[in-house]
C-alpha atoms as a PDB file:
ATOM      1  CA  UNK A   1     101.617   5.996 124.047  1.00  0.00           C
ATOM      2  CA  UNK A   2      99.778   2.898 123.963  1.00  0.00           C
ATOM      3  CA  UNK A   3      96.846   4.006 126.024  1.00  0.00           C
ATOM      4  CA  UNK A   4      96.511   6.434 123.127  1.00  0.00           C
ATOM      5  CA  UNK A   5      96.482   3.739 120.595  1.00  0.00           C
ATOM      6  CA  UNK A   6      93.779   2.014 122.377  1.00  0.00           C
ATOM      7  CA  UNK A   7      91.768   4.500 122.695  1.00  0.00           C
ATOM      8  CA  UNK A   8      91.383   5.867 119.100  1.00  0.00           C
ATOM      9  CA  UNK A   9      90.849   2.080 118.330  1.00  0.00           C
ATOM     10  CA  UNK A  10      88.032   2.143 120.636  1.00  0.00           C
ATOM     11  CA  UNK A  11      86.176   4.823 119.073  1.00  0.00           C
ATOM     12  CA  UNK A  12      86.999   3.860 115.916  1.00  0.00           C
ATOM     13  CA  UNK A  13      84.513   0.967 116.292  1.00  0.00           C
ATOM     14  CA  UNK A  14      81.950   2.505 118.000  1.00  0.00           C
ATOM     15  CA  UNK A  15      81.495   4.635 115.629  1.00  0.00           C
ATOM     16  CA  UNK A  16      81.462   1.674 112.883  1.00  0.00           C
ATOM     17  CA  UNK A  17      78.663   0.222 115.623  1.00  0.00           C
ATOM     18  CA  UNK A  18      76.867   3.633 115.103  1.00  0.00           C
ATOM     19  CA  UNK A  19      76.301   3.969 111.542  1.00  0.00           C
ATOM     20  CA  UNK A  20      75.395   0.280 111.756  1.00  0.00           C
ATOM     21  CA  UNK A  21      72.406   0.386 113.921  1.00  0.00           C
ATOM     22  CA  UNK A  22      71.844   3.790 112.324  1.00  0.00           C
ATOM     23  CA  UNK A  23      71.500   1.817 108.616  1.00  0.00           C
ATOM     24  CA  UNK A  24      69.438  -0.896 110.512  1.00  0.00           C
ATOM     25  CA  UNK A  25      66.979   1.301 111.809  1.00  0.00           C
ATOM     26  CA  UNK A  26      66.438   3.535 108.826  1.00  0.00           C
ATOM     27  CA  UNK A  27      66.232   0.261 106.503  1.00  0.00           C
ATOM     28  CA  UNK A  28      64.818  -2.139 108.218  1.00  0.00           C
ATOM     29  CA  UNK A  29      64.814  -5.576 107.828  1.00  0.00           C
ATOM     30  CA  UNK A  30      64.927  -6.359 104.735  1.00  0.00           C
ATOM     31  CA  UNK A  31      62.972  -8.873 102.307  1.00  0.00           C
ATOM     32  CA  UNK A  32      64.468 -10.889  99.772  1.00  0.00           C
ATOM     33  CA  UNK A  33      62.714 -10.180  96.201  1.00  0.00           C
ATOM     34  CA  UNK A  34      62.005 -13.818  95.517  1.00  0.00           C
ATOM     35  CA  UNK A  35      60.969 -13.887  99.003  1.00  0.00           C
ATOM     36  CA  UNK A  36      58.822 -11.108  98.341  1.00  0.00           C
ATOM     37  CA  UNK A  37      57.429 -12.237  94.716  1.00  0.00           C
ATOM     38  CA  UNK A  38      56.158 -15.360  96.576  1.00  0.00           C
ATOM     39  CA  UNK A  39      54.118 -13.731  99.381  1.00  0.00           C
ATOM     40  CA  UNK A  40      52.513 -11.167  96.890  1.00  0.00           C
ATOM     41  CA  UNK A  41      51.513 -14.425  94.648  1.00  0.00           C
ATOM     42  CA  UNK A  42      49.953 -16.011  97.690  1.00  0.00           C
ATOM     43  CA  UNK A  43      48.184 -12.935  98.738  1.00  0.00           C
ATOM     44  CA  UNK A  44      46.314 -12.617  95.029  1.00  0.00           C
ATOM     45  CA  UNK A  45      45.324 -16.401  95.299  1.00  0.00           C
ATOM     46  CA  UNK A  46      43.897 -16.369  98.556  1.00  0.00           C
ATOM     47  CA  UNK A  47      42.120 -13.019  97.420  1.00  0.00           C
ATOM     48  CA  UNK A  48      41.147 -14.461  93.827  1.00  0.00           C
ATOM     49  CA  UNK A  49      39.977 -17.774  95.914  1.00  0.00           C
ATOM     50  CA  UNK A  50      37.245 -15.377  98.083  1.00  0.00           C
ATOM     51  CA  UNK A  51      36.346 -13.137  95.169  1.00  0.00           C
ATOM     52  CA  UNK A  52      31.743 -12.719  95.271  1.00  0.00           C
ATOM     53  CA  UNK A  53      29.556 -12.063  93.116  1.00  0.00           C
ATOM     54  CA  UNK A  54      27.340  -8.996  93.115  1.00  0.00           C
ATOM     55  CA  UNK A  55      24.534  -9.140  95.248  1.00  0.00           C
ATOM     56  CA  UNK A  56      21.882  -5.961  96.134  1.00  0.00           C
ATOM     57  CA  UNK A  57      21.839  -3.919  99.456  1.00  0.00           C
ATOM     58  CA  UNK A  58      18.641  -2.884 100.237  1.00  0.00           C
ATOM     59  CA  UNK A  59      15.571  -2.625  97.750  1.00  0.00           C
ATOM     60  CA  UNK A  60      15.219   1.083  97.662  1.00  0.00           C
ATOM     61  CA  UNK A  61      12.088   2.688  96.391  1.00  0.00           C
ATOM     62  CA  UNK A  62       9.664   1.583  93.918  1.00  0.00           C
ATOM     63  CA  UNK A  63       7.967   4.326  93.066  1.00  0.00           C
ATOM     64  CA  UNK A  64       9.161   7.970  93.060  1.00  0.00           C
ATOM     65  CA  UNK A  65       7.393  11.135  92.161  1.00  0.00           C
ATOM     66  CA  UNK A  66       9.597  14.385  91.625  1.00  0.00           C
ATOM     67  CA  UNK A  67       8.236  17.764  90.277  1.00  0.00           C
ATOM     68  CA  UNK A  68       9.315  18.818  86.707  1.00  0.00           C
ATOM     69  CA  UNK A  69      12.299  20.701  86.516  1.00  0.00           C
ATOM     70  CA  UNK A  70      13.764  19.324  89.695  1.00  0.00           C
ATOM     71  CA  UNK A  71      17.178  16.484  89.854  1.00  0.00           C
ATOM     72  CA  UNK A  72      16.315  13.341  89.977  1.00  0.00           C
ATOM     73  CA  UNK A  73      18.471  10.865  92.112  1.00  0.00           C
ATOM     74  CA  UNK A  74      18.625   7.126  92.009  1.00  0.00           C
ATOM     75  CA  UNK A  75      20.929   5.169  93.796  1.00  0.00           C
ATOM     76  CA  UNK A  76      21.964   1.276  93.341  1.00  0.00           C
ATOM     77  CA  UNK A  77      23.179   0.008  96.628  1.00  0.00           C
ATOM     78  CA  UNK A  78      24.977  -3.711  95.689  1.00  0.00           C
ATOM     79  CA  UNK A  79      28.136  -5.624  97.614  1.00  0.00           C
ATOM     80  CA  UNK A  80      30.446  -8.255  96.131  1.00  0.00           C
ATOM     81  CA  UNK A  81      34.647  -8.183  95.179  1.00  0.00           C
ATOM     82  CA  UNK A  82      35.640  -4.627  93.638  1.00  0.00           C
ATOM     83  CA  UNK A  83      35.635  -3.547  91.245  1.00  0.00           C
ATOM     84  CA  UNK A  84      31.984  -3.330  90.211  1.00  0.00           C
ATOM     85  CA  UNK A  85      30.743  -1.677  87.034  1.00  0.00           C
ATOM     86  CA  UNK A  86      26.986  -0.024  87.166  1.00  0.00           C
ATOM     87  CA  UNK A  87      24.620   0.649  83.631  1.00  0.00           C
ATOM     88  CA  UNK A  88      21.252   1.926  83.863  1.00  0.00           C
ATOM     89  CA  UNK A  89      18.275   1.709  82.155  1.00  0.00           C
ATOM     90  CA  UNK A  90      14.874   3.062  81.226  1.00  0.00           C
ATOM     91  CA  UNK A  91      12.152   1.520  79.605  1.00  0.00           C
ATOM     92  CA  UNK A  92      14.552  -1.311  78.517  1.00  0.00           C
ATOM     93  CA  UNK A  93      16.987   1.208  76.971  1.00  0.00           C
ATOM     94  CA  UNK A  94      20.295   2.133  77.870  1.00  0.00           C
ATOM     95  CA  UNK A  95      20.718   5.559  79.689  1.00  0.00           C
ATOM     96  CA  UNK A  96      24.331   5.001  80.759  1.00  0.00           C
ATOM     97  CA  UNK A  97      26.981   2.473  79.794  1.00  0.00           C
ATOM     98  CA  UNK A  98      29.189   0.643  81.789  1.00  0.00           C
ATOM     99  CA  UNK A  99      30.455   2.808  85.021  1.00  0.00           C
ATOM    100  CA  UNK A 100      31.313   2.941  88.288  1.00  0.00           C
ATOM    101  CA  UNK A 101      29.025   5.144  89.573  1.00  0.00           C
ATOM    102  CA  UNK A 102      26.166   3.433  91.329  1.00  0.00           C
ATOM    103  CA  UNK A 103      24.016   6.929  91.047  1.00  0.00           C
ATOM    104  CA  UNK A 104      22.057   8.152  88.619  1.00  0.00           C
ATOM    105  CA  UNK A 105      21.707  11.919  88.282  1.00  0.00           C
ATOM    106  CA  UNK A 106      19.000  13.431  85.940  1.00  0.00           C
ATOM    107  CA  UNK A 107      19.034  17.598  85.747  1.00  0.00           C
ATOM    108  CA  UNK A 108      15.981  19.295  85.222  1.00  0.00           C
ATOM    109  CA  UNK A 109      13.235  16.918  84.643  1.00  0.00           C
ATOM    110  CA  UNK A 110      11.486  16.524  82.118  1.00  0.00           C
ATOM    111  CA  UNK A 111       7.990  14.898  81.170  1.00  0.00           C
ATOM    112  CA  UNK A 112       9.526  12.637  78.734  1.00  0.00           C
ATOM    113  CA  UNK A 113      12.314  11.317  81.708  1.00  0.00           C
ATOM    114  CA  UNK A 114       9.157   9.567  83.535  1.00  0.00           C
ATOM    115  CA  UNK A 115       9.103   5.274  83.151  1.00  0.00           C
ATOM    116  CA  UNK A 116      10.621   2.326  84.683  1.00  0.00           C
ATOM    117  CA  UNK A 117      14.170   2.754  85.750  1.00  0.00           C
ATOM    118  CA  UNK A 118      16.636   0.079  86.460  1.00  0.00           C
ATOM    119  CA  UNK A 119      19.955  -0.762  87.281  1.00  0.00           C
ATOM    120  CA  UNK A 120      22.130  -3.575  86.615  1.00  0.00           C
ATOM    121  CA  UNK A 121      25.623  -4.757  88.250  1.00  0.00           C
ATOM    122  CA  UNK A 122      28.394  -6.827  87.504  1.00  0.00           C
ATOM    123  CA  UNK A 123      31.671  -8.094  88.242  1.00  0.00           C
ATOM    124  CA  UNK A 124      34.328 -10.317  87.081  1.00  0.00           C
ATOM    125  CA  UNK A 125      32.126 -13.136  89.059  1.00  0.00           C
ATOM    126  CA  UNK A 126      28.603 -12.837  87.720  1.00  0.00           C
ATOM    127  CA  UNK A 127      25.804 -10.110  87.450  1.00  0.00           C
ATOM    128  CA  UNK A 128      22.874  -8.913  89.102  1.00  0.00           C
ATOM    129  CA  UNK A 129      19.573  -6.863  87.696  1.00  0.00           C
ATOM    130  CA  UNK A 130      18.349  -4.744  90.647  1.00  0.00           C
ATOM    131  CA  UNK A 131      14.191  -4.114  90.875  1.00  0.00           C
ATOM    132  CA  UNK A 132      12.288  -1.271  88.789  1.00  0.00           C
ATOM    133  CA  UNK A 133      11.609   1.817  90.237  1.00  0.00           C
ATOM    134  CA  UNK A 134       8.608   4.350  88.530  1.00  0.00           C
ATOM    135  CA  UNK A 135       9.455   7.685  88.128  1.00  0.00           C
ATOM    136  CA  UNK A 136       6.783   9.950  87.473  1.00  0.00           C
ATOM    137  CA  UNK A 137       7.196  13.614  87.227  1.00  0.00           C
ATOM    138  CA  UNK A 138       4.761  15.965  88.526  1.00  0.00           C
ATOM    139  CA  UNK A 139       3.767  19.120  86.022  1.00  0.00           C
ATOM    140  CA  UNK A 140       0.668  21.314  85.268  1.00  0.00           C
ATOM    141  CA  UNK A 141      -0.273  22.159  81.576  1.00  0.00           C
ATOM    142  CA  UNK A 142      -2.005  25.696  80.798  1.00  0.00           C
ATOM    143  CA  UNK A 143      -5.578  25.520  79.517  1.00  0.00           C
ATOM    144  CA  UNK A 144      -6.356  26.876  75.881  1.00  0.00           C
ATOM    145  CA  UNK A 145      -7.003  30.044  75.692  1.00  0.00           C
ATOM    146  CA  UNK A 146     -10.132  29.571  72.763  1.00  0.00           C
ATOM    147  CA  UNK A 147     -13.651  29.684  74.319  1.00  0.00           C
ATOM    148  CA  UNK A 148     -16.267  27.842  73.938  1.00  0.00           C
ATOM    149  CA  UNK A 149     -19.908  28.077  73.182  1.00  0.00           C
ATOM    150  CA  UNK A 150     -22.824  24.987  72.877  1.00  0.00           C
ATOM    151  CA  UNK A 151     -26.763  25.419  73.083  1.00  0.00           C
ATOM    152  CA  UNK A 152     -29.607  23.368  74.854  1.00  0.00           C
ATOM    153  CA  UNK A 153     -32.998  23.197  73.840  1.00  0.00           C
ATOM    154  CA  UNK A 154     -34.779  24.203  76.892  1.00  0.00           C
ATOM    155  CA  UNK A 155     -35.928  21.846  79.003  1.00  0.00           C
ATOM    156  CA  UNK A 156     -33.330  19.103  77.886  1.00  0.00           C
ATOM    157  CA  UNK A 157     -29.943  18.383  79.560  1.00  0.00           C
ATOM    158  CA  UNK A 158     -26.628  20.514  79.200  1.00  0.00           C
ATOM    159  CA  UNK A 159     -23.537  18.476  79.366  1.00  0.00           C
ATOM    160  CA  UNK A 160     -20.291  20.800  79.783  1.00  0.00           C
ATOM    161  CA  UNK A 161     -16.833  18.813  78.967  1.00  0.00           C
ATOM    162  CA  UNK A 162     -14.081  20.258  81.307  1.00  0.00           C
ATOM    163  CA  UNK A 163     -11.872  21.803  78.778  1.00  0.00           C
ATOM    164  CA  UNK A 164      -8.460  20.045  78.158  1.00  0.00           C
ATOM    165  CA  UNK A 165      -5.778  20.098  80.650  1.00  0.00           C
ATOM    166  CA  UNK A 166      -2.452  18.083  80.736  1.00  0.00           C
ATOM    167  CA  UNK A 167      -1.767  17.367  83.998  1.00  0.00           C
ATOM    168  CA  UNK A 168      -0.040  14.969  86.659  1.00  0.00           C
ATOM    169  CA  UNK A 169      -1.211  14.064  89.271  1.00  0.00           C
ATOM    170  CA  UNK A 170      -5.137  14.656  88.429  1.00  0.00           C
ATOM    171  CA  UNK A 171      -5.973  18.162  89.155  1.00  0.00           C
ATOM    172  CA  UNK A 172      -8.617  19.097  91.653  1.00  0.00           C
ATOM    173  CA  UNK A 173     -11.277  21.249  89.949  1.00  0.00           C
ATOM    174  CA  UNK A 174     -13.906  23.593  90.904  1.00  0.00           C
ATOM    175  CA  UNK A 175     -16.875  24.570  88.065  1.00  0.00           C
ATOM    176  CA  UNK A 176     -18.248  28.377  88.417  1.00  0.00           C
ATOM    177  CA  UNK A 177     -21.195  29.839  86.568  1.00  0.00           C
ATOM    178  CA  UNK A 178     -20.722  33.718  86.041  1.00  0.00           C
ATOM    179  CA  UNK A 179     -18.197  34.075  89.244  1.00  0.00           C
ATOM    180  CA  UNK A 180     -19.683  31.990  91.671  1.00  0.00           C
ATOM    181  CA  UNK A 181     -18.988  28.345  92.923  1.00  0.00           C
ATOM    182  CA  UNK A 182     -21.306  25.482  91.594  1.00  0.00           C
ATOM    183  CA  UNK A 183     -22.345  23.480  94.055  1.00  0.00           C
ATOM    184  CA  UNK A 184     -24.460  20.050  93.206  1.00  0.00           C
ATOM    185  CA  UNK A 185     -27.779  19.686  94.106  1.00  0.00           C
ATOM    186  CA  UNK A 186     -30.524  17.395  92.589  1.00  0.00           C
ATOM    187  CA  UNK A 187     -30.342  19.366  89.342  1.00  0.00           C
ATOM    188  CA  UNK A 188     -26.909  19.952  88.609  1.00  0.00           C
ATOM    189  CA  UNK A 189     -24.009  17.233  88.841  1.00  0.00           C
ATOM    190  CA  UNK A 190     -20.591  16.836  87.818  1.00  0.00           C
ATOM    191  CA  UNK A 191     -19.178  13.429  86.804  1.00  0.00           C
ATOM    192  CA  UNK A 192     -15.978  11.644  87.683  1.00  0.00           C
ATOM    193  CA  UNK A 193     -14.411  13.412  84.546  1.00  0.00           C
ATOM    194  CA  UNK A 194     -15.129  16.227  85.799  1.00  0.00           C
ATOM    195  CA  UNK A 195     -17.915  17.064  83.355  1.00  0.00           C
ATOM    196  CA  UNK A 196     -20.943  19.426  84.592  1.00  0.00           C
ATOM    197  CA  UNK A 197     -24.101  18.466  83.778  1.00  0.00           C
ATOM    198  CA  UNK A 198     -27.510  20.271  83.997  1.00  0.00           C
ATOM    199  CA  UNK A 199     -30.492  18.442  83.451  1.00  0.00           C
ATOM    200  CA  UNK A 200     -33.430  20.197  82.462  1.00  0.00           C
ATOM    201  CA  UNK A 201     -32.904  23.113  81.837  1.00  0.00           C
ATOM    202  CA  UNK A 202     -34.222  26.662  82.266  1.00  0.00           C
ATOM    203  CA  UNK A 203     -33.364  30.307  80.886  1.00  0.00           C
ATOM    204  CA  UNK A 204     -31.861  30.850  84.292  1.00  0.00           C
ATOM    205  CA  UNK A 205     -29.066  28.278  82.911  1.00  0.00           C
ATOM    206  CA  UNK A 206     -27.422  30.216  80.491  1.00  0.00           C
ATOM    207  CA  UNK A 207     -24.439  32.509  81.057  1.00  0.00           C
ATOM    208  CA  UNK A 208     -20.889  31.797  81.178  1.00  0.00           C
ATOM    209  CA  UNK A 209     -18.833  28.772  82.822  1.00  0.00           C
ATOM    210  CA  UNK A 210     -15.440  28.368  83.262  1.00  0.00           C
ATOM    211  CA  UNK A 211     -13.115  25.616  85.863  1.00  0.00           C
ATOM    212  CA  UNK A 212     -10.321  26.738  88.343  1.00  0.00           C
ATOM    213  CA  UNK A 213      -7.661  23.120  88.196  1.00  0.00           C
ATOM    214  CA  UNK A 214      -5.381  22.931  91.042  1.00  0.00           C
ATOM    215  CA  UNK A 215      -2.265  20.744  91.236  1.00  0.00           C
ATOM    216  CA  UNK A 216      -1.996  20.069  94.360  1.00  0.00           C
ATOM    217  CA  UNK A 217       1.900  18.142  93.960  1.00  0.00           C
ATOM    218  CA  UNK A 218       3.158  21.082  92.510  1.00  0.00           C
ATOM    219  CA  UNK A 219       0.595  24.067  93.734  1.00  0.00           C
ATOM    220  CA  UNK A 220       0.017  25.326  90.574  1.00  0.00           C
ATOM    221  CA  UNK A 221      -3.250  26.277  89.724  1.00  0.00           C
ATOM    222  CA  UNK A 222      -5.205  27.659  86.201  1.00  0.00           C
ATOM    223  CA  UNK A 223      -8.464  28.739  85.310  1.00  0.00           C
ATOM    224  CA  UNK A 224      -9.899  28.108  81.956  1.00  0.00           C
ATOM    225  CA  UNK A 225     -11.728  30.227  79.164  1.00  0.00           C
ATOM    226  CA  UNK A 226     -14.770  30.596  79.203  1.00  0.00           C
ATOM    227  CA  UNK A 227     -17.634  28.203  77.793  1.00  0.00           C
ATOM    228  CA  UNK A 228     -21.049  30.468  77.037  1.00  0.00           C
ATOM    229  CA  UNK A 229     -24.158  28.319  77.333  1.00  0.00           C
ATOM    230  CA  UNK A 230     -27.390  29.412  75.403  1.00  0.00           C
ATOM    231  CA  UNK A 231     -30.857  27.540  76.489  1.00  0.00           C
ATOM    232  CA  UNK A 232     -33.291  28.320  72.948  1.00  0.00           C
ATOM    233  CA  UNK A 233     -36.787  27.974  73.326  1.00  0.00           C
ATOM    234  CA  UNK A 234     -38.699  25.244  73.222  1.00  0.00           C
ATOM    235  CA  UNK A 235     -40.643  24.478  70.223  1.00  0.00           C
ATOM    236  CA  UNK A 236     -43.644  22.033  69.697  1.00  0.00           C
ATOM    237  CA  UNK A 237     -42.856  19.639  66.546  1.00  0.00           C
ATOM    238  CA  UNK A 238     -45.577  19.837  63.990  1.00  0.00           C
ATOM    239  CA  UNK A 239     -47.927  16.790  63.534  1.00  0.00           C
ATOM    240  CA  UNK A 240     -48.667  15.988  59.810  1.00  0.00           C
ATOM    241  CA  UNK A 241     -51.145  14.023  58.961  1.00  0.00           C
ATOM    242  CA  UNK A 242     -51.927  12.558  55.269  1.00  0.00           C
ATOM    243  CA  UNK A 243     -55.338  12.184  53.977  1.00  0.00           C
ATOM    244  CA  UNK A 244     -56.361  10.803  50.785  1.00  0.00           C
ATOM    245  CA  UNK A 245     -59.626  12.319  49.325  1.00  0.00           C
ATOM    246  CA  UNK A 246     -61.296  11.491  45.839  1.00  0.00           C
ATOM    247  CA  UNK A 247     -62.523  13.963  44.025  1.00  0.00           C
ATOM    248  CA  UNK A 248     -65.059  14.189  40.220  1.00  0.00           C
ATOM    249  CA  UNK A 249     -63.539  16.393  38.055  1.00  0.00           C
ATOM    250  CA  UNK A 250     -64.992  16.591  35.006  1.00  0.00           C
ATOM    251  CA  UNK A 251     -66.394  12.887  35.365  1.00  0.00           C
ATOM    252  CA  UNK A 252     -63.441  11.555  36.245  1.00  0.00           C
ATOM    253  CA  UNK A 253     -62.263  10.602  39.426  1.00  0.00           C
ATOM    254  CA  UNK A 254     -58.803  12.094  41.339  1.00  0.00           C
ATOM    255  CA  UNK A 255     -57.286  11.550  44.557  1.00  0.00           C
ATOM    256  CA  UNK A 256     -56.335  14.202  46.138  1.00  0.00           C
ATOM    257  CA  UNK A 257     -53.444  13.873  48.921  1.00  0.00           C
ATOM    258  CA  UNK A 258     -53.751  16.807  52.019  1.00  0.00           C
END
């Protein structure tokens, strides 16, 4: 009867042991909340205590040339304690307020988007301006479609203007004379503005000139209207000259003026 007794006791409390180490290992030790309260206000001095100021990683680029129509990326690479706030600019105006997004993202380019970009970060500590970067955006205009006509008096020179062309960068361009290539010699030229010019000129000069432009950022090309050039004849200017002759009419004297 007794061994009985004992041995309910016994498993009694290990059981009770059981559940205890059960509870300890599912809880844990356990903090005290002032305890706790005190470490977490240590922590946030020590961190306040090491907080930096912005400062820039890397310079990036300075200069960037992107077609028209394409996205235009920028990037602002900068360190210091978090949380950092981004704005951009362009041409001294705001593009973006305050954010935290240190890229800039510009859909479908436009002509008007080119100029000096910059960025500027900051922080509870301080703030830093990072360096301008250029963006220029490559595009090709169309020529006008009106053409053009001038006339030389023979043996004088023909200048030809290229006809307008917006364009970036500078297009390369070719001049042709009725279909076929112009290539200088010692009596035509063309200028670093891409004007043609024929000095003393013959008959043979007239016909009908036109320019092929080629991009060569973006690959487009276009080919202008046409400019007609007429060479008139040469004529001698007339030499007057005025002679004063006296003359007796009637007994009295005249001059007469030839």
């Amino acid at each position: 009867m007794k061994a009985g007794i004992l041995s309910q006791e016994r498993s009694a409390a290990m059981g009770r042991a059981r559940r205890t180490a059960a509870g300890t290992a599912r809880g844990g030790s356990r903090c005290p909340p002032l305890l706790l309260l005190l470490l977490l206000g240590s922590c946030c001095h020590m961190l306040h205590g090491q907080e930096v100021a912005p400062y820039l990683r890397g310079g990036g680029l300075r200069q960037q040339v992107v077609l028209e129509g394409n996205r235009l990326v920028l990037t602002c690479l900068a360190g210091g304690s978090w949380p950092l706030q981004y704005r951009w600019t362009l041409n001294n105006s705001d593009v973006t307020g305050w954010t935290p997004q240190y890229r800039l993202s510009v859909g479908s380019l436009k002509r008007t988007d080119a100029g000096l970009y910059q960025c500027v970060v900051r922080n509870r500590m301080g703030a830093v301006i990072h360096g301008r970067t250029e963006v220029q955006v490559a595009f090709m205009g169309t020529f006008s479609a009106e053409e053009q006509r001038k006339t030389v008096t023979q043996g004088r020179a023909a200048i030809i203007n290229q006809p307008p062309l917006a364009s970036f960068p500078r297009p390369l361009v070719t001049w042709y004379k009725d279909g076929h290539k112009i290539i200088p010699n010692n009596q035509i030229a063309i200028t670093l503005d891409n004007q043609l010019v024929v000095l003393a000129t013959t008959a043979a000069d007239a016909g009908r000139y036109h320019v092929e432009a080629v991009n060569e950022m973006t690959g487009e090309n276009a080919t202008s209207s046409a400019v007609y050039l007429s060479i008139s004849a040469f004529i001698a200017e007339s030499l007057y000259v005025l002679l004063s002759i006296p003359l007796l009419l009637g007994g009295q004297r005249i001059d007469c003026t030839v």
